[in-house]
N, C-alpha and C. Protein backbone atom coordinates (compact mmCIF):
# COMPACT_ATOMS: atom_id res chain seq x y z
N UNK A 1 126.95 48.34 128.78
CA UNK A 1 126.49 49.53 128.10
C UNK A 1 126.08 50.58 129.14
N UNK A 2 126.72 51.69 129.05
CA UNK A 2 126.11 52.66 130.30
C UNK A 2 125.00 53.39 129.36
N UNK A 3 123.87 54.29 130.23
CA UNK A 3 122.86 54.62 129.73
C UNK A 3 123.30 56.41 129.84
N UNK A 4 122.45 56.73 129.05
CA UNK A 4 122.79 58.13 128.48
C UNK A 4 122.41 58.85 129.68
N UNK A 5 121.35 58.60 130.64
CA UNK A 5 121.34 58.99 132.31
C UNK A 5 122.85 58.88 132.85
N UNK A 6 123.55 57.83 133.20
CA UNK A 6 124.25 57.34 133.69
C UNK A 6 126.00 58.32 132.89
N UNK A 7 125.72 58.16 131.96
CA UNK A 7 126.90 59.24 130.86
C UNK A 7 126.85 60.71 131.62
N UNK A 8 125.38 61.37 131.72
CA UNK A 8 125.30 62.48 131.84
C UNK A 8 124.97 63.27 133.04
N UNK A 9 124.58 62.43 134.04
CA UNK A 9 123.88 62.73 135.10
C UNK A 9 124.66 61.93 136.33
N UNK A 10 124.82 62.64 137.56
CA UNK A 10 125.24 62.20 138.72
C UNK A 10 124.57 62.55 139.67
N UNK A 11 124.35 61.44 140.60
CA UNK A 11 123.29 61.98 141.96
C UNK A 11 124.71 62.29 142.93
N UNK A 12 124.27 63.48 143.60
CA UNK A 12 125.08 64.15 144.09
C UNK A 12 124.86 64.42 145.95
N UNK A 13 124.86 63.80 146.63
CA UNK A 13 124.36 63.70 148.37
C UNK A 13 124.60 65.21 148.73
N UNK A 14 123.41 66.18 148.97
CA UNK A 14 123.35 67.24 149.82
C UNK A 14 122.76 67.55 150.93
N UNK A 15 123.06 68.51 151.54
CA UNK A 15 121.96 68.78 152.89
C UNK A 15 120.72 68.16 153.15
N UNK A 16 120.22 68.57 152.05
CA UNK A 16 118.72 68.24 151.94
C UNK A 16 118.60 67.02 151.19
N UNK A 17 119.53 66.27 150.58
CA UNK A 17 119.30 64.98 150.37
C UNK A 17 120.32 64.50 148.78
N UNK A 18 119.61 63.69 148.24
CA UNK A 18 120.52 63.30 146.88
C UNK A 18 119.60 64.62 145.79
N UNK A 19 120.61 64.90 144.90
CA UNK A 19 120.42 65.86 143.62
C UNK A 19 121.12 65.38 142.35
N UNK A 20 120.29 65.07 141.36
CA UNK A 20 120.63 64.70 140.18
C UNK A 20 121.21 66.16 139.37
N UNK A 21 122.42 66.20 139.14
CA UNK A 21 123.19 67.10 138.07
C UNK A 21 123.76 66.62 136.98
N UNK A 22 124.38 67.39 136.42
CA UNK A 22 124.82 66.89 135.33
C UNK A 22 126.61 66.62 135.76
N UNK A 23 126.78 65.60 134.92
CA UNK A 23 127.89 65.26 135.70
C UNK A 23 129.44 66.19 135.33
N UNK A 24 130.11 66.32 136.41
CA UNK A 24 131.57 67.16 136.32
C UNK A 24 130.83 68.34 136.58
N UNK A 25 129.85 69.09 136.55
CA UNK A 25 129.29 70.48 136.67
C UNK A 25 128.34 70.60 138.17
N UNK A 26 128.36 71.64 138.33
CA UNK A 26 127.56 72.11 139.45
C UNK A 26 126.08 72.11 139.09
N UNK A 27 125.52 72.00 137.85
CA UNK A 27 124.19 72.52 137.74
C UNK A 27 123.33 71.36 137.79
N UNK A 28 122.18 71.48 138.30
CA UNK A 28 121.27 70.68 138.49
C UNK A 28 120.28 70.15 137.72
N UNK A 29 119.45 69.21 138.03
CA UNK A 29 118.68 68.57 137.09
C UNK A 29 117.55 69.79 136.81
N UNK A 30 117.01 70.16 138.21
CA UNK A 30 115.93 71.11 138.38
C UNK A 30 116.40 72.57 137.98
N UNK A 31 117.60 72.60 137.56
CA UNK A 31 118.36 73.88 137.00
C UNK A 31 117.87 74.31 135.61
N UNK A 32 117.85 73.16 134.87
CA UNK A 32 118.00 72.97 133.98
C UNK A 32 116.46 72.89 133.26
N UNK A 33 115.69 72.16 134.25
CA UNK A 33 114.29 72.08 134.00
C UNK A 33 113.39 73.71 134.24
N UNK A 34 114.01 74.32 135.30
CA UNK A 34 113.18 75.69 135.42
C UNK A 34 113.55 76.35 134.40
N UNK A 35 114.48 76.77 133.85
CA UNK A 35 115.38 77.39 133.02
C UNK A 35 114.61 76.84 131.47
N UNK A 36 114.45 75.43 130.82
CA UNK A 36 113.92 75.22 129.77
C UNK A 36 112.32 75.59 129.95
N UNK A 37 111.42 74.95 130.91
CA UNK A 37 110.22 74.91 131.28
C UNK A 37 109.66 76.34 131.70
N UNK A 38 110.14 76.73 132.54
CA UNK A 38 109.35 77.87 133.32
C UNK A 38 110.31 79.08 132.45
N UNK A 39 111.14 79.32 131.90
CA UNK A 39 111.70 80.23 131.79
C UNK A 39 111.91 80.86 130.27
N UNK A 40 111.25 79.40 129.26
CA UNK A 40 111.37 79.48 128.38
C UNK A 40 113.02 79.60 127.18
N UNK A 41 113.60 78.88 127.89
CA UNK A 41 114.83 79.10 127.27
C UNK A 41 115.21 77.68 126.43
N UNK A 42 115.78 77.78 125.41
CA UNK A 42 115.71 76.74 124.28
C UNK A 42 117.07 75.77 124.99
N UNK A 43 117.41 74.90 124.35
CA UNK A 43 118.46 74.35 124.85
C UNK A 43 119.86 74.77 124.55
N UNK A 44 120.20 75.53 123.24
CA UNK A 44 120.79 76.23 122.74
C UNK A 44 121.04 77.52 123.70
N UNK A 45 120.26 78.28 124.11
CA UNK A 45 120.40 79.40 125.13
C UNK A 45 120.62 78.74 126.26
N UNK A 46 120.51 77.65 126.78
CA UNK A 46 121.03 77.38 128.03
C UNK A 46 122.90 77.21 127.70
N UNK A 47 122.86 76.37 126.55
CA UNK A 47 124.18 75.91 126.68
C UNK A 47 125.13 77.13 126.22
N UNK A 48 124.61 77.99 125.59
CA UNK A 48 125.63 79.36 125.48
C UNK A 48 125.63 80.41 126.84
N UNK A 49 124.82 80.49 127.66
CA UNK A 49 125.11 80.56 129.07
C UNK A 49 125.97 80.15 130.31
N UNK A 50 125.69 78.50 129.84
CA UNK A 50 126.90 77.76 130.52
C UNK A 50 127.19 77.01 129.38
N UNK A 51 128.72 77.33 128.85
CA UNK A 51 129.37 76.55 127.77
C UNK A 51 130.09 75.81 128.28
N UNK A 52 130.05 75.50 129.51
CA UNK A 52 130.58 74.37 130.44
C UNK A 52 130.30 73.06 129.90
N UNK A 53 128.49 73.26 129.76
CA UNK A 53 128.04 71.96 129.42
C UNK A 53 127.37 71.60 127.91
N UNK A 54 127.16 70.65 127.80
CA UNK A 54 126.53 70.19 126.36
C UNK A 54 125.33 70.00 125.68
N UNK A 55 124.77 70.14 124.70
CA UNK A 55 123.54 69.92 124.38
C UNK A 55 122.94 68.95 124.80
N UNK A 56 123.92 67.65 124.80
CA UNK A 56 123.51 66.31 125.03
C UNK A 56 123.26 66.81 126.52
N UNK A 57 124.18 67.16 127.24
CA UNK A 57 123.97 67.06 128.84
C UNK A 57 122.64 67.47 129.15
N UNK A 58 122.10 69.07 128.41
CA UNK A 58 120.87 69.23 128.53
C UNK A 58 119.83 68.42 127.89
N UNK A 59 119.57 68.05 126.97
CA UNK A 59 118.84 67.06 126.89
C UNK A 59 118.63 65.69 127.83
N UNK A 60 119.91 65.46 128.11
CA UNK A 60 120.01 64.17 129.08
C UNK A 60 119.22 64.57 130.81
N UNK A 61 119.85 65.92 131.11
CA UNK A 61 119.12 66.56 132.28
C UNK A 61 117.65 66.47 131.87
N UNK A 62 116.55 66.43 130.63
CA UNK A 62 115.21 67.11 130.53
C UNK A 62 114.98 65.66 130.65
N UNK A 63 115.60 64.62 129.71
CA UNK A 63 114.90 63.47 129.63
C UNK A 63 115.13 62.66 131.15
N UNK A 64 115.84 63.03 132.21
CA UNK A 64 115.86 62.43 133.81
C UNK A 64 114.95 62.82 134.28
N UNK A 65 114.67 64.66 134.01
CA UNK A 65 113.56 64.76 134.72
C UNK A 65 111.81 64.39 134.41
N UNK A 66 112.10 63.66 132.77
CA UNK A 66 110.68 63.09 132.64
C UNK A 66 110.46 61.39 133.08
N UNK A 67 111.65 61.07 133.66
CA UNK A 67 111.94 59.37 133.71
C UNK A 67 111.21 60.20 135.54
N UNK A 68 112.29 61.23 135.90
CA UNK A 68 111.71 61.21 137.32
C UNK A 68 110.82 62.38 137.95
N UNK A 69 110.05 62.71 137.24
CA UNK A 69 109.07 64.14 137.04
C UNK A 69 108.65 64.36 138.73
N UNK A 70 107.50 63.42 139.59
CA UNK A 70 107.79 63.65 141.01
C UNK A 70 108.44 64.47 141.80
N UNK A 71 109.66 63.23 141.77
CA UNK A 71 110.71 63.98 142.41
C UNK A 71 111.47 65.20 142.11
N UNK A 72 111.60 65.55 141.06
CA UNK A 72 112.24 66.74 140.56
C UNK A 72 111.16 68.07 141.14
N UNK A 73 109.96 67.89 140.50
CA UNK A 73 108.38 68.79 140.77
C UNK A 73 108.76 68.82 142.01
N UNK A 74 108.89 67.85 143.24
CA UNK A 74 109.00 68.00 144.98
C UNK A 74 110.00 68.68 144.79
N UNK A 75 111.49 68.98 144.51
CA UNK A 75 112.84 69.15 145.03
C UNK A 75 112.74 70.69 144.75
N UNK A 76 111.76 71.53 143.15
CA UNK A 76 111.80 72.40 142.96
C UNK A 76 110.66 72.79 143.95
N UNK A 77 109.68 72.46 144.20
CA UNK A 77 108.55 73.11 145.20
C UNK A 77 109.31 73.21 146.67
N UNK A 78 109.89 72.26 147.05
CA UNK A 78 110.50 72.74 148.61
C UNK A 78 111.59 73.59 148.26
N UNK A 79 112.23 73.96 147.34
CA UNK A 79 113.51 75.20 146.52
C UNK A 79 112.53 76.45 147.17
N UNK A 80 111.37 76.52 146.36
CA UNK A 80 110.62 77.27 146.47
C UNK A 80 110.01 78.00 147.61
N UNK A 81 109.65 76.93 148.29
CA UNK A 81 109.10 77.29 149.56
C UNK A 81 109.80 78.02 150.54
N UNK A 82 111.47 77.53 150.55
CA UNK A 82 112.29 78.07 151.45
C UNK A 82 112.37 79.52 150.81
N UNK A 83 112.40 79.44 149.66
CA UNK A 83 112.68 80.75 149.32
C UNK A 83 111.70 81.85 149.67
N UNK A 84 110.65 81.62 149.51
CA UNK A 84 108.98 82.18 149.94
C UNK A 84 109.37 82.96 151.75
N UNK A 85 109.80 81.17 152.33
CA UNK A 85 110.39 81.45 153.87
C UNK A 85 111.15 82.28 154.24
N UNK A 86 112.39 82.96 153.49
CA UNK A 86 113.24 83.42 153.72
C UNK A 86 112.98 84.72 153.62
N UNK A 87 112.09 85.16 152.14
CA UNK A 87 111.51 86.16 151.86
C UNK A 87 110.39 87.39 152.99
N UNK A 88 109.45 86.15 153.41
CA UNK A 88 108.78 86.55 154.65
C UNK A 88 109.47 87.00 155.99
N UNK A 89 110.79 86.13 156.15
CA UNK A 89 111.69 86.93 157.59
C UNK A 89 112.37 87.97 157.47
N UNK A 90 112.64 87.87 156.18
CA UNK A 90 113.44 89.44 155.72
C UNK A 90 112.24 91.12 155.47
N UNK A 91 111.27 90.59 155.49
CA UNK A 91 110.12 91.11 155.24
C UNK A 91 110.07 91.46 156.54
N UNK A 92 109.73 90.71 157.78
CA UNK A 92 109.47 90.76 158.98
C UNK A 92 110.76 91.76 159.85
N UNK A 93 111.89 90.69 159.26
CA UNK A 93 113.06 91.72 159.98
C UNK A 93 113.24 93.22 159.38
N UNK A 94 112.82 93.55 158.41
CA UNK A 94 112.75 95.11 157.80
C UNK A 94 112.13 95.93 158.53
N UNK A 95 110.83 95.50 158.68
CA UNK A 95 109.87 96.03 159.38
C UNK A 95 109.82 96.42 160.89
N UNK A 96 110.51 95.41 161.58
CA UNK A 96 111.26 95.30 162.44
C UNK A 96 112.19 96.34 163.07
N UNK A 97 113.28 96.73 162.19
CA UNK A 97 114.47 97.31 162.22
C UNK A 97 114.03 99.12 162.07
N UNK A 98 113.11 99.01 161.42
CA UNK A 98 112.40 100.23 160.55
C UNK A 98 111.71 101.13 161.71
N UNK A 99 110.80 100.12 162.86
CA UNK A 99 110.32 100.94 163.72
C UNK A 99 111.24 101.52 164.99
């Protein structure tokens, strides 16, 4: 019996390490979680955005990230951080360029 994780979800080896997506698609577990969670978007508005994927897929993405809440919470906070990082050198290099 494969499990509805296992149907819908693939860990995927990147730079920065393994990433749970949804499987055949590019989008991520934590894609999917900022987008319902932080962004307020129903599951219905995700999947008419990307009609790539399926209701089930999104659901299957929300219920991985409550089996693996941690890790997902870490993968989006270091997302974050770099982004923060990147923000500050471009900040720096403006300022920079400007004088």
């Amino acid at each position: 019996m494969v499990s509805i994780s296992e149907e819908h979800i693939e860990i995927v080896e990147g730079a920065s390490g393994p990433k749970p997506r949804i499987a055949g698609s590019r989008i991520r577990v934590q894609d999917v979680v900022m987008w319902h969670h932080d962004h307020g978007r129903s599951v219905d508005d995700i999947v008419a955005e990307h009609p790539s994927i399926s209701r089930a897929d999104v659901h299957a993405a929300l219920a991985y990230y409550w089996d693996h809440r941690e890790e997902i919470d870490r993968q989006i906070a270091e997302g974050n951080a770099l982004v923060e990082e990147l923000r500050q050198r471009q900040a720096v290099e403006s300022q920079t360029q400007v004088r």
